[in-house]
Every structure is written in C-alpha cells, then in structure tokens.
N, C-alpha and C. Protein backbone atom coordinates (compact mmCIF):
# COMPACT_ATOMS: atom_id res chain seq x y z
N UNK A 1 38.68 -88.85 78.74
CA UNK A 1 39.39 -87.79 78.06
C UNK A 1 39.24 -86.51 78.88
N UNK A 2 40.49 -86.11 78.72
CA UNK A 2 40.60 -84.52 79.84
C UNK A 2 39.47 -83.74 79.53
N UNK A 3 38.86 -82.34 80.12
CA UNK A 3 38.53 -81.40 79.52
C UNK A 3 39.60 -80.80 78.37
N UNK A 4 40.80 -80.38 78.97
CA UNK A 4 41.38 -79.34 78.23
C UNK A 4 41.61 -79.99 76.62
N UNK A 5 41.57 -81.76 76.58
CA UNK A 5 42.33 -82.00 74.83
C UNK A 5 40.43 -81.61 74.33
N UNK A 6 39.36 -82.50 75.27
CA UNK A 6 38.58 -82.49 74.44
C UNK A 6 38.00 -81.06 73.93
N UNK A 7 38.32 -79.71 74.68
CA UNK A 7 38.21 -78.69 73.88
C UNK A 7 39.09 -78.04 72.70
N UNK A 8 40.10 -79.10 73.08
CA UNK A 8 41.45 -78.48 72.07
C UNK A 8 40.82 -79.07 70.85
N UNK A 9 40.14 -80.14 70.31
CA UNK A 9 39.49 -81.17 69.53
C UNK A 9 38.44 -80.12 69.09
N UNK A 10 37.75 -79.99 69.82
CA UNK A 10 36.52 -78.85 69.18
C UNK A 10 36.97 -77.76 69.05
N UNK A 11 37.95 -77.00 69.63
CA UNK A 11 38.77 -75.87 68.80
C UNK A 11 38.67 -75.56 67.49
N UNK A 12 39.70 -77.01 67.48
CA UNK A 12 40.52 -77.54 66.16
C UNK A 12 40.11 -77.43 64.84
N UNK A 13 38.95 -78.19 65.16
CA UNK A 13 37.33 -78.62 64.26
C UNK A 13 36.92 -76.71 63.96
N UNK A 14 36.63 -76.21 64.47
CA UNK A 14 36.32 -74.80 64.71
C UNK A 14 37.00 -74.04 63.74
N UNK A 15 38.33 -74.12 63.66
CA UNK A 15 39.47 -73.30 63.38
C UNK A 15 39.34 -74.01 61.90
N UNK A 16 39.16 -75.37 61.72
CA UNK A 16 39.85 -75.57 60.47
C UNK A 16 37.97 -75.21 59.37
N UNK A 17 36.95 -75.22 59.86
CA UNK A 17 36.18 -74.43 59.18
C UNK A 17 36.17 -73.07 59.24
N UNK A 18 36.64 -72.16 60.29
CA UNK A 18 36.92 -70.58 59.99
C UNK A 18 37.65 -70.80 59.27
N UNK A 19 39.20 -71.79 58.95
CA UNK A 19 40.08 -71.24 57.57
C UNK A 19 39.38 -71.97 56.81
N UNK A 20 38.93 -72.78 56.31
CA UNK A 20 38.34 -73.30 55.01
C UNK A 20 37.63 -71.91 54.26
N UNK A 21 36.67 -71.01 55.21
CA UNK A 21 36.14 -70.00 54.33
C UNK A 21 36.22 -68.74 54.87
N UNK A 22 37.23 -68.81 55.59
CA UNK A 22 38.13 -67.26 56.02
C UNK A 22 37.34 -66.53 57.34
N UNK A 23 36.30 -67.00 57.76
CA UNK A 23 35.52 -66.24 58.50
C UNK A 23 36.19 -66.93 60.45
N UNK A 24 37.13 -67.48 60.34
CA UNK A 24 37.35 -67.72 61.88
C UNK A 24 37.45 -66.66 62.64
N UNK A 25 38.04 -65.38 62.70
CA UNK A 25 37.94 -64.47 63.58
C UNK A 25 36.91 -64.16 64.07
N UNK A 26 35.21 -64.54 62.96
CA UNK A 26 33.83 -64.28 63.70
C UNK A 26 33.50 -65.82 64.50
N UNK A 27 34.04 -66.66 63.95
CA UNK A 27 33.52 -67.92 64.80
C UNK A 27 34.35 -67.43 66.19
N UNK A 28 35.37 -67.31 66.40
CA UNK A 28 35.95 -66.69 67.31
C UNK A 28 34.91 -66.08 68.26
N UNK A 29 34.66 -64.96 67.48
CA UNK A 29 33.56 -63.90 68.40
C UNK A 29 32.14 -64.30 68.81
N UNK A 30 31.75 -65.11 68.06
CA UNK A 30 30.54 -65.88 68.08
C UNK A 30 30.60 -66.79 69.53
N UNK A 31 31.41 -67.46 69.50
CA UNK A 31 31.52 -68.22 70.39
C UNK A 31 31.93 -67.75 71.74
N UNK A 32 33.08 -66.72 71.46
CA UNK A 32 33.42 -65.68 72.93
C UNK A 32 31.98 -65.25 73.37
N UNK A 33 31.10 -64.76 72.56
CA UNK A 33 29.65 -64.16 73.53
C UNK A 33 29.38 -65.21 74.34
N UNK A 34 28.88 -66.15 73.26
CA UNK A 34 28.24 -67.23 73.78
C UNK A 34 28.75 -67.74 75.33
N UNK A 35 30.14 -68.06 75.33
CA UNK A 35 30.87 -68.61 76.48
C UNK A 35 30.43 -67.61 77.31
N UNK A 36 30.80 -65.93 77.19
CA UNK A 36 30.22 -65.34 78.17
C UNK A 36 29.30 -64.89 78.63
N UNK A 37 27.86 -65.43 78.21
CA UNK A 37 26.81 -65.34 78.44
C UNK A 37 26.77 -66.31 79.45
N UNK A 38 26.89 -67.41 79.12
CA UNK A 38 26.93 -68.81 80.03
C UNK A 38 27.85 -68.47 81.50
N UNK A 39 28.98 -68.22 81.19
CA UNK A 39 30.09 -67.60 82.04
C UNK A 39 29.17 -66.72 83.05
N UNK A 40 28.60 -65.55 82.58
CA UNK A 40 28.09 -64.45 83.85
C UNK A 40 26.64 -64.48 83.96
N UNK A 41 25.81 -65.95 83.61
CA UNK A 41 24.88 -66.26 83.91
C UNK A 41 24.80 -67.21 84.39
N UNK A 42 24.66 -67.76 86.41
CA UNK A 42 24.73 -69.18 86.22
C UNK A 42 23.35 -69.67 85.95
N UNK A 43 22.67 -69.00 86.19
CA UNK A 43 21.71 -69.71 85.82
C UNK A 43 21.40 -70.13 84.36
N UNK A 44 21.77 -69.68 83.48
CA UNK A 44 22.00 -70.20 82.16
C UNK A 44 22.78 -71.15 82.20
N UNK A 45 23.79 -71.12 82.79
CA UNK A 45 24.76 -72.16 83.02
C UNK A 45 23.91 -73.47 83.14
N UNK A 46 23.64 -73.36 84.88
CA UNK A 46 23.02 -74.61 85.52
C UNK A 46 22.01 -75.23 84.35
N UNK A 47 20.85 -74.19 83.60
CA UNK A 47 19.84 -74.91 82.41
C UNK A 47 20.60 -75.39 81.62
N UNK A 48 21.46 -74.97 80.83
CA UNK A 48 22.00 -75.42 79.71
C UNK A 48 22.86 -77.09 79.99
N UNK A 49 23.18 -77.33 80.86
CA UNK A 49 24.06 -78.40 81.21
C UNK A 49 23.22 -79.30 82.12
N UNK A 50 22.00 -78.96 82.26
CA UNK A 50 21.16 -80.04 83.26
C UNK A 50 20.55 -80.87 82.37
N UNK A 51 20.46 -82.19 82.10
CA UNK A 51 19.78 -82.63 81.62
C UNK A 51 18.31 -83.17 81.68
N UNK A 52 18.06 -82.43 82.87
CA UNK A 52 16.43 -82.51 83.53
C UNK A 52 15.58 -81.78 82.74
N UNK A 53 16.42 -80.86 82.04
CA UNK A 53 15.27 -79.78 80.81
C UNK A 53 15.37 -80.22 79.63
N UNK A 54 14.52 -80.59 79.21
CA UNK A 54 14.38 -81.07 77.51
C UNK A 54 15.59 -80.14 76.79
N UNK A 55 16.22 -81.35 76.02
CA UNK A 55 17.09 -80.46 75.30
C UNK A 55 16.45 -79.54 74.28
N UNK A 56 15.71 -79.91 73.26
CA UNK A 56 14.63 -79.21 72.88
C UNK A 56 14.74 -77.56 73.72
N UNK A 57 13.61 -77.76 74.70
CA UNK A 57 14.05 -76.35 74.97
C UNK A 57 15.25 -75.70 75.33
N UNK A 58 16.31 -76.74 75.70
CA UNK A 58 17.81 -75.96 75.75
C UNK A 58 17.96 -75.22 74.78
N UNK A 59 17.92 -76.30 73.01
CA UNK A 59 18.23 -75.81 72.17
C UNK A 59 17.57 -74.55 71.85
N UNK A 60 15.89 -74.58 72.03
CA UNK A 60 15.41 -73.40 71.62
C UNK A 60 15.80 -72.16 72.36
N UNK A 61 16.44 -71.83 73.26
CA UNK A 61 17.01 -70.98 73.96
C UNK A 61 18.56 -70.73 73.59
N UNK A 62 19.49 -71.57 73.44
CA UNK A 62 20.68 -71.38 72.89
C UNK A 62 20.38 -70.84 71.46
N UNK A 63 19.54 -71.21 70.56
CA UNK A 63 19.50 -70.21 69.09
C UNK A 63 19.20 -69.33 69.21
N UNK A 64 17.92 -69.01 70.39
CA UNK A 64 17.27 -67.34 70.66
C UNK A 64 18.48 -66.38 70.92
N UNK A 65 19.57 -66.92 71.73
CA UNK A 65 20.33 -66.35 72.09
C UNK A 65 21.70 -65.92 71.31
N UNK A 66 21.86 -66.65 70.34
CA UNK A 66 22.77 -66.90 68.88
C UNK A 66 21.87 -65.85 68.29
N UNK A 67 21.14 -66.04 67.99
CA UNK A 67 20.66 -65.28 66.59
C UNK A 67 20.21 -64.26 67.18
N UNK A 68 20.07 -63.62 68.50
CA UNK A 68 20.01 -62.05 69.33
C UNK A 68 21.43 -61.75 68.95
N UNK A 69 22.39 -62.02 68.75
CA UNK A 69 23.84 -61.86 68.87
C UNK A 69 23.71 -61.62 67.15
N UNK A 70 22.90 -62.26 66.30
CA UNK A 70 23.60 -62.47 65.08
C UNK A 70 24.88 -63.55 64.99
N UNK A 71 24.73 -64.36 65.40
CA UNK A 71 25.63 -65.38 65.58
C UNK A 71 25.89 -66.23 63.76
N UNK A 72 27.16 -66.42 63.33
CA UNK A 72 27.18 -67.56 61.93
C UNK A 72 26.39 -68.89 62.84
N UNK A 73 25.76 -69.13 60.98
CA UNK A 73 25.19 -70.79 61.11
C UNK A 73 26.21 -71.91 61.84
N UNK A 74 27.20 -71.55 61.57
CA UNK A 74 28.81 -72.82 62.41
C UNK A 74 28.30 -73.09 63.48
N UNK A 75 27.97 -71.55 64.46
CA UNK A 75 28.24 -71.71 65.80
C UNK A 75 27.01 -71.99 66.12
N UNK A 76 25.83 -71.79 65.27
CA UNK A 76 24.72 -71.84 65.92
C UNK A 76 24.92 -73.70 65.78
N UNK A 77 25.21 -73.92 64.84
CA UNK A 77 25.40 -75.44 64.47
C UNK A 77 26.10 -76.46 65.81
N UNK A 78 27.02 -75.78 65.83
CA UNK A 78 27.64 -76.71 66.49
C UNK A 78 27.54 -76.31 68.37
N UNK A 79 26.96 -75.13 68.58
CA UNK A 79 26.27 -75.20 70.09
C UNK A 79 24.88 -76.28 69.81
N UNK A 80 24.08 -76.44 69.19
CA UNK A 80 23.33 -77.79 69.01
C UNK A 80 23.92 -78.84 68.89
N UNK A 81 25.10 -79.17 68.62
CA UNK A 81 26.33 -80.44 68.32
C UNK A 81 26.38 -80.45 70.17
N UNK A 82 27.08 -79.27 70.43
CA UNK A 82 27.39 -79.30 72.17
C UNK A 82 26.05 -79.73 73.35
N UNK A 83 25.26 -79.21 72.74
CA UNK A 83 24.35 -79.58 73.34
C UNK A 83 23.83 -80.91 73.39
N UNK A 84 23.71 -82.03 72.28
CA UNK A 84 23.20 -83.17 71.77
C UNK A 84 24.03 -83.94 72.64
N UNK A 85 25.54 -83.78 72.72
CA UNK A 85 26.38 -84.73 73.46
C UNK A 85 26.66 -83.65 75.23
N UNK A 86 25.60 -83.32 75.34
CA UNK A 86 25.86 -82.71 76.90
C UNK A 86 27.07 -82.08 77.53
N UNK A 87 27.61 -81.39 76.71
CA UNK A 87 29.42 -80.90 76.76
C UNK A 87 28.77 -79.30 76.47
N UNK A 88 28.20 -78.72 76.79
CA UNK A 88 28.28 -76.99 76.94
C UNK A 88 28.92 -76.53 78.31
N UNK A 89 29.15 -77.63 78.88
CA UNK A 89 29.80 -76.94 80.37
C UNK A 89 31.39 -76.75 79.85
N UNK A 90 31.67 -76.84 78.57
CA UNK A 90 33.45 -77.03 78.29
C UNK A 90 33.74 -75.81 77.42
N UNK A 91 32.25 -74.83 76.84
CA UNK A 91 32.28 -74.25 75.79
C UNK A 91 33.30 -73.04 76.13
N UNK A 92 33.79 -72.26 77.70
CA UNK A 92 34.56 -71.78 78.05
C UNK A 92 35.96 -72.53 77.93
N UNK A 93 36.01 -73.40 78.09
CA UNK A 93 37.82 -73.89 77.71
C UNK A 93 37.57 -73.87 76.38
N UNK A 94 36.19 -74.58 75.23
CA UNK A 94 36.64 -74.24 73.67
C UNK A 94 37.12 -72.78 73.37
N UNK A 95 36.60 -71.77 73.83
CA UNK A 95 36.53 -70.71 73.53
C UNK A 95 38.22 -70.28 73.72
N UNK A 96 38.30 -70.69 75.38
CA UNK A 96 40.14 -69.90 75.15
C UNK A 96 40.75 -71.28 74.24
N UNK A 97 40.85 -72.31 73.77
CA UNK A 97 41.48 -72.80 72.89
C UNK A 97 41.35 -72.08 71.44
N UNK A 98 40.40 -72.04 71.60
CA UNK A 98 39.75 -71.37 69.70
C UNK A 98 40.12 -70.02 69.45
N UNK A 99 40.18 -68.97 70.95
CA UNK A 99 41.32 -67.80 71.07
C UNK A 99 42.49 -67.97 70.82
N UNK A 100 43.16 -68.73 71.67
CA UNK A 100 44.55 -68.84 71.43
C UNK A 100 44.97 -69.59 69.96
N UNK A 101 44.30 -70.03 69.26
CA UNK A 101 44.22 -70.50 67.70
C UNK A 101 44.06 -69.53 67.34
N UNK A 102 43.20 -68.38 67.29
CA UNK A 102 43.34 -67.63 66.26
C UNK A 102 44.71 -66.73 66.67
N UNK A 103 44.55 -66.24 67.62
CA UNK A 103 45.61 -65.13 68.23
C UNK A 103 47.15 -66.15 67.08
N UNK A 104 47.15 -66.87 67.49
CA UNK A 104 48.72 -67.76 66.98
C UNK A 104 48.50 -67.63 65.43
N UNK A 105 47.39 -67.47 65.05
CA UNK A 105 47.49 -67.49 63.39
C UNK A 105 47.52 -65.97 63.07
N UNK A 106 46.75 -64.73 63.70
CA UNK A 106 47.09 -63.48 63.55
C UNK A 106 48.72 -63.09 64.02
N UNK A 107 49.00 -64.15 64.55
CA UNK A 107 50.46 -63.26 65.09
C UNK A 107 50.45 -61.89 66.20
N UNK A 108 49.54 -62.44 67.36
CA UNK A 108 49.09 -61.60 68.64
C UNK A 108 48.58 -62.70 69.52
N UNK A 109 49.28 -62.05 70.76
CA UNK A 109 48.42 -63.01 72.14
C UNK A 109 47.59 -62.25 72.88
N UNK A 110 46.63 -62.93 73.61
CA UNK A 110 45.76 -62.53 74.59
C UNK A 110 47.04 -62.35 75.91
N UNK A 111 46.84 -61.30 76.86
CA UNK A 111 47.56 -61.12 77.84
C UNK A 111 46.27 -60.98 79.19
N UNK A 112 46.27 -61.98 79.76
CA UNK A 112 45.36 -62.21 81.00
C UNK A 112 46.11 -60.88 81.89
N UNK A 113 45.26 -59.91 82.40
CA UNK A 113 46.07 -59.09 83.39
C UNK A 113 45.15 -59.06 85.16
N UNK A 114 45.38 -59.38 86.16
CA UNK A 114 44.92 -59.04 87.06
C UNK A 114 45.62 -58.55 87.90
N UNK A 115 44.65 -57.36 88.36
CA UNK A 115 45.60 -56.17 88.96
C UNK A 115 44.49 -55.84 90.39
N UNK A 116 45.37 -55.65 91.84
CA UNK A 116 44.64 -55.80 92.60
C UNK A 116 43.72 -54.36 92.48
N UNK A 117 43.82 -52.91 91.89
CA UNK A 117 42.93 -52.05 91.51
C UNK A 117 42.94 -51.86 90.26
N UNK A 118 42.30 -51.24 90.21
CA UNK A 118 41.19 -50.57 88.50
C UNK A 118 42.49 -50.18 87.87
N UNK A 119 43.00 -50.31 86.30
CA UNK A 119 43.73 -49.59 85.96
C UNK A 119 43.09 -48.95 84.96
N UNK A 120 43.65 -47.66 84.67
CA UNK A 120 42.68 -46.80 83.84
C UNK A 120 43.66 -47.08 82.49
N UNK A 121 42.88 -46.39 81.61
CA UNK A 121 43.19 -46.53 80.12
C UNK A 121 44.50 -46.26 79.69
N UNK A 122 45.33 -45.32 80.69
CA UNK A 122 46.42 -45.17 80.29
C UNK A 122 47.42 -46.22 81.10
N UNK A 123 47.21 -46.46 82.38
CA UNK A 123 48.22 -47.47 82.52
C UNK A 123 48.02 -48.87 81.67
N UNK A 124 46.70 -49.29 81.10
CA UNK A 124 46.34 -50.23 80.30
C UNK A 124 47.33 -50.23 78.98
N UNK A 125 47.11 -49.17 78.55
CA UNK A 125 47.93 -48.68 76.96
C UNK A 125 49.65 -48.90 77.53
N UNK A 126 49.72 -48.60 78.49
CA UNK A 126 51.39 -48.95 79.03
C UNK A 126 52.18 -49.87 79.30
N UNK A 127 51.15 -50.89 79.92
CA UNK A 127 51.37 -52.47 80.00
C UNK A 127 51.03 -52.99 78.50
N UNK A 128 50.04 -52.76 77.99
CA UNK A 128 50.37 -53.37 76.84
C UNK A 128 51.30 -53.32 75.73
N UNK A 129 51.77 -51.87 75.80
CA UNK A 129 53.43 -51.45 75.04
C UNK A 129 54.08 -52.46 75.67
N UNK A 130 54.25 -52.25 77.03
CA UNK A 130 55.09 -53.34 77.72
C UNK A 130 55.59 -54.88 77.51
N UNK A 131 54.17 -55.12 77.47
CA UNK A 131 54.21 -56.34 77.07
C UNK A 131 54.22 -56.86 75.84
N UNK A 132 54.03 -55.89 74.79
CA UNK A 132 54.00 -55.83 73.11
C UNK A 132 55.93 -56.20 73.18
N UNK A 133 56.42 -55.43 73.54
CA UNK A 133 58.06 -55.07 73.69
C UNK A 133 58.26 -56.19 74.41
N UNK A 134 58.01 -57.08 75.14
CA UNK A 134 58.61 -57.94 76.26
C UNK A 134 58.35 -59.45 74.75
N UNK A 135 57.04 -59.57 74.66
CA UNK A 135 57.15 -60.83 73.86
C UNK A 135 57.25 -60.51 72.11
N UNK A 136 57.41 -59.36 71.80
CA UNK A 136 57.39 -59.17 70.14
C UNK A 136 56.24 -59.42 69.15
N UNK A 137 55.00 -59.81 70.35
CA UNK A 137 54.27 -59.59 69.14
C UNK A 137 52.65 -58.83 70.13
N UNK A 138 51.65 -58.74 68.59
CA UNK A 138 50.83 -57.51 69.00
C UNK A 138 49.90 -58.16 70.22
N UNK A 139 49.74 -57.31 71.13
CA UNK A 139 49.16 -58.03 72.26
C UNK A 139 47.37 -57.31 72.66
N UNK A 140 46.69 -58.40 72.89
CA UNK A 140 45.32 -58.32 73.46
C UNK A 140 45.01 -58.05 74.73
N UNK A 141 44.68 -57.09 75.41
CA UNK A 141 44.44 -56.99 77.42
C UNK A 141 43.45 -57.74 77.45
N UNK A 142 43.52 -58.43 78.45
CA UNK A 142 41.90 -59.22 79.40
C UNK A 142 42.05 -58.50 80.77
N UNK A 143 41.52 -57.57 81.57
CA UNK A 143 42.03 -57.24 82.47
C UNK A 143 40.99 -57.68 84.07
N UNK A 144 41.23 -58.27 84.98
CA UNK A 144 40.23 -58.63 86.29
C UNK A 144 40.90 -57.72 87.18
N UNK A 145 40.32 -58.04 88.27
CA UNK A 145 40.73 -57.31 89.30
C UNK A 145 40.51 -58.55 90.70
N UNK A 146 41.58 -58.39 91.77
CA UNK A 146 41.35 -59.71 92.79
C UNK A 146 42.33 -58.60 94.01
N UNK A 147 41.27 -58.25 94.99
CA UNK A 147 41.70 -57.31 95.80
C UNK A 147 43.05 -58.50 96.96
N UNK A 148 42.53 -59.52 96.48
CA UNK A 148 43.84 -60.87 97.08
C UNK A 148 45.07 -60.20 97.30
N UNK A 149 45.11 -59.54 95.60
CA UNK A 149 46.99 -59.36 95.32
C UNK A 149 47.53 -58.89 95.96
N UNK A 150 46.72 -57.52 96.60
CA UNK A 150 46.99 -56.37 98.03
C UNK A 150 47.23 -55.06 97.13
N UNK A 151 48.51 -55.31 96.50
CA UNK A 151 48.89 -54.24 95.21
C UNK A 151 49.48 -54.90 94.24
N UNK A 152 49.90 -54.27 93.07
CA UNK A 152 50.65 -54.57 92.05
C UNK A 152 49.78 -55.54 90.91
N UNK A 153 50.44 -56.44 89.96
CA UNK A 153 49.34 -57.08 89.22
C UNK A 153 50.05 -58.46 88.49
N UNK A 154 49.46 -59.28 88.34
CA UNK A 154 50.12 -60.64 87.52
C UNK A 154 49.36 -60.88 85.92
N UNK A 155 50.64 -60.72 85.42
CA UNK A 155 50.45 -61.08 83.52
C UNK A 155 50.76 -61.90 83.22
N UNK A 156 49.69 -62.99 82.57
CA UNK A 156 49.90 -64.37 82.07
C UNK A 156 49.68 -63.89 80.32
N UNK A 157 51.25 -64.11 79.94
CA UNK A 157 50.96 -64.28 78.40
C UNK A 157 51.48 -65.45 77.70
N UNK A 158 50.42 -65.94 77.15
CA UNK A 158 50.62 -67.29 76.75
C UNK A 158 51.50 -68.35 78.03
N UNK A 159 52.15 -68.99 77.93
CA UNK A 159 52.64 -69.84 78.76
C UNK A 159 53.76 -69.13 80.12
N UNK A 160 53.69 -67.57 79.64
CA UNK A 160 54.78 -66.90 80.74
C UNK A 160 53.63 -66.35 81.72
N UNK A 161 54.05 -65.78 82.96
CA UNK A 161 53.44 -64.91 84.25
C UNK A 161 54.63 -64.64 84.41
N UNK A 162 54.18 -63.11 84.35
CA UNK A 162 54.83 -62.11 85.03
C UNK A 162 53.97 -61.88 86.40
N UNK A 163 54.63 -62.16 87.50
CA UNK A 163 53.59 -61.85 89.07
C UNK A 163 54.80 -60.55 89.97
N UNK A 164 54.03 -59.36 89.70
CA UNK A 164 54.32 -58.38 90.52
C UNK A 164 53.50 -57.85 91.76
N UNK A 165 52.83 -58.71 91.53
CA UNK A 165 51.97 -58.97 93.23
C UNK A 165 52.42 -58.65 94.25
N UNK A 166 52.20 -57.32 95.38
CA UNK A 166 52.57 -57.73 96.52
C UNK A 166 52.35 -58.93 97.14
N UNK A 167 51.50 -59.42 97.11
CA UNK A 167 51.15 -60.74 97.80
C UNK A 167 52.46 -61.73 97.66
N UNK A 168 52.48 -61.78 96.65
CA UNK A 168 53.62 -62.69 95.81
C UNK A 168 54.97 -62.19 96.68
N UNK A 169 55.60 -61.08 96.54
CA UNK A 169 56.49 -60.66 96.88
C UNK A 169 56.45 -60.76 98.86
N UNK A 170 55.43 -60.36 99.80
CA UNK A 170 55.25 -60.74 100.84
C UNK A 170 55.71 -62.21 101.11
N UNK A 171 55.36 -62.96 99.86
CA UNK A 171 55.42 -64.87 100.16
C UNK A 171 56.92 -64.67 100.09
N UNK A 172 57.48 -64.29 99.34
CA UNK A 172 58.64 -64.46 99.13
C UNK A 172 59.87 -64.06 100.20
N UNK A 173 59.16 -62.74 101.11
CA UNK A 173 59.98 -62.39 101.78
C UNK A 173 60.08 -62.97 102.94
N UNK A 174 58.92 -63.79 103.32
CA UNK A 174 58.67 -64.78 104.43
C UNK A 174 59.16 -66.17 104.26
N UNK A 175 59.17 -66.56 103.44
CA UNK A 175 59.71 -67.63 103.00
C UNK A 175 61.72 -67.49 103.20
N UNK A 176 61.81 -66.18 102.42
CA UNK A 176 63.31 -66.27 103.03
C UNK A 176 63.94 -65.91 104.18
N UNK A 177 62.84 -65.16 104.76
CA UNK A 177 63.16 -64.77 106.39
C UNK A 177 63.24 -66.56 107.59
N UNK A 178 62.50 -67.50 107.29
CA UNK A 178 61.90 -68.59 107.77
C UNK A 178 63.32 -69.66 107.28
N UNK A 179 63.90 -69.55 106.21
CA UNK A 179 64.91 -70.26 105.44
C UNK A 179 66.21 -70.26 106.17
C-alpha cells in the first residue's frame, strides 16, 4: 500500500473522530506540531522511526512531547497507534491529508507559496487576496523560500500551480528558442 492512501486512511479515521465530537480543527493542530517537530528535527526523526530504540522509550518521548504541547488524548492516542505499527515516518503526509480534510470542510485551502525572496507581510496579504479572488474561497499562506527560482514565486493551491518563476519562464524561453 502507497504512502499517500495509507495516510489518506489515517486522515480519514482522524477526521471522522474530530467530527464525531467537533474538536477536529485541534486534532488538526495537534498533529501539525507534532509532524513539525519530527519534520525540523532529524534527529527526532531518525529515533522515532528506528526500531533499534525500545519503543517504550519512543513512546515515552512522543507523550513528553504531546503533553509539552498540551496535545488531545486522540493524538496522544493514536501517535502510540503510529508508533506500535512503525509508521511515524508518514505522520507528515497524515498531517497534509488531515489539513486538506479539514480546510475542505471549513470551506478554505492551504496555498503552498514559494518565493525565491522573503515576502513581507504586505505582499503576503496581496497574494492571498489574490488568490482568495482567483479560487473563491478563504485561503491559508504556507510560505518557503528556494533561492532555485532566481525571482518571482510558484502557488500550489490545492491541485492548481500557479509558477511565475523566473526559472520557469527562462525554461520556457529556451525551450522555444531550441524548437
């Protein structure tokens, strides 16, 4: 089984206990730390997914770290579920599945933005009008930065990219110069 269904599966599972008792937007958040703790720690990473360390102490370290957060019982629950069957290396794809579940039930998307410099708060607030107006509904920034692009920036919302990349646009002009 792929990564991407088997996180869509634990999403799923996720989502349909946040609606059973209304609290999914915190399982949501619960779980976003979590992923990004793991995410900008590899070394948390590498422990958590090795099975050379007693799970035991995995676990006792994944709750220290839940319940520093104030984390719900769900998530603390079911990162011990992830852990038991050795699948915390997927808890970043659960997480953008279990995002994009809630975002689709609030009626708002996450908009991935990477822009080859810093954009400050106001061009942020501008693209996101932008992009509020482009797809019709209320939109979330994620914003990186990848000095790759050269200039300009690429917006993935939901299944669209917008790529205003120089880079992009360079490919393009070489490609038709070569044609």
């Amino acid at each position: 089984m792929s990564a991407g269904s088997l996180a869509r599966r634990y999403a799923k599972a996720l989502m349909g206990i946040g609606n059973a008792d209304g609290s999914y937007k915190r399982i949501g958040a619960d779980v976003t730390t979590m992923a990004n703790a793991i995410k900008d720690s590899q070394e948390l990473s590498d422990l958590l997914s090795n099975p050379i360390f007693p799970r035991s102490e995995r676990e006792k370290i994944v709750v220290a770290i839940l319940k520093r957060t104030g984390a719900s019982p769900t998530v603390v629950n079911f990162s011990k579920l992830l852990l038991d069957r050795e699948r915390m290396e997927i808890l970043p794809d659960i997480r953008r599945e279990l995002n994009a579940m809630i975002d689709a039930k609030s009626g708002s998307l996450t908009a991935e933005v990477t822009s080859a410099t810093p954009l400050n708060i106001m061009q942020q607030n501008e693209l996101k009008m932008t992009l509020e107006k482009l797809s019709g509904k209320k939109i979330q920034i994620e914003v990186k930065e990848d000095a790759a692009l050269l200039g300009g920036l690429i917006a993935k919302v939901g299944d669209l990219v917008y790529d205003g990349s120089l880079r992009t646009q360079l490919r393009e002009i070489r490609r038709s110069l070569t044609d």
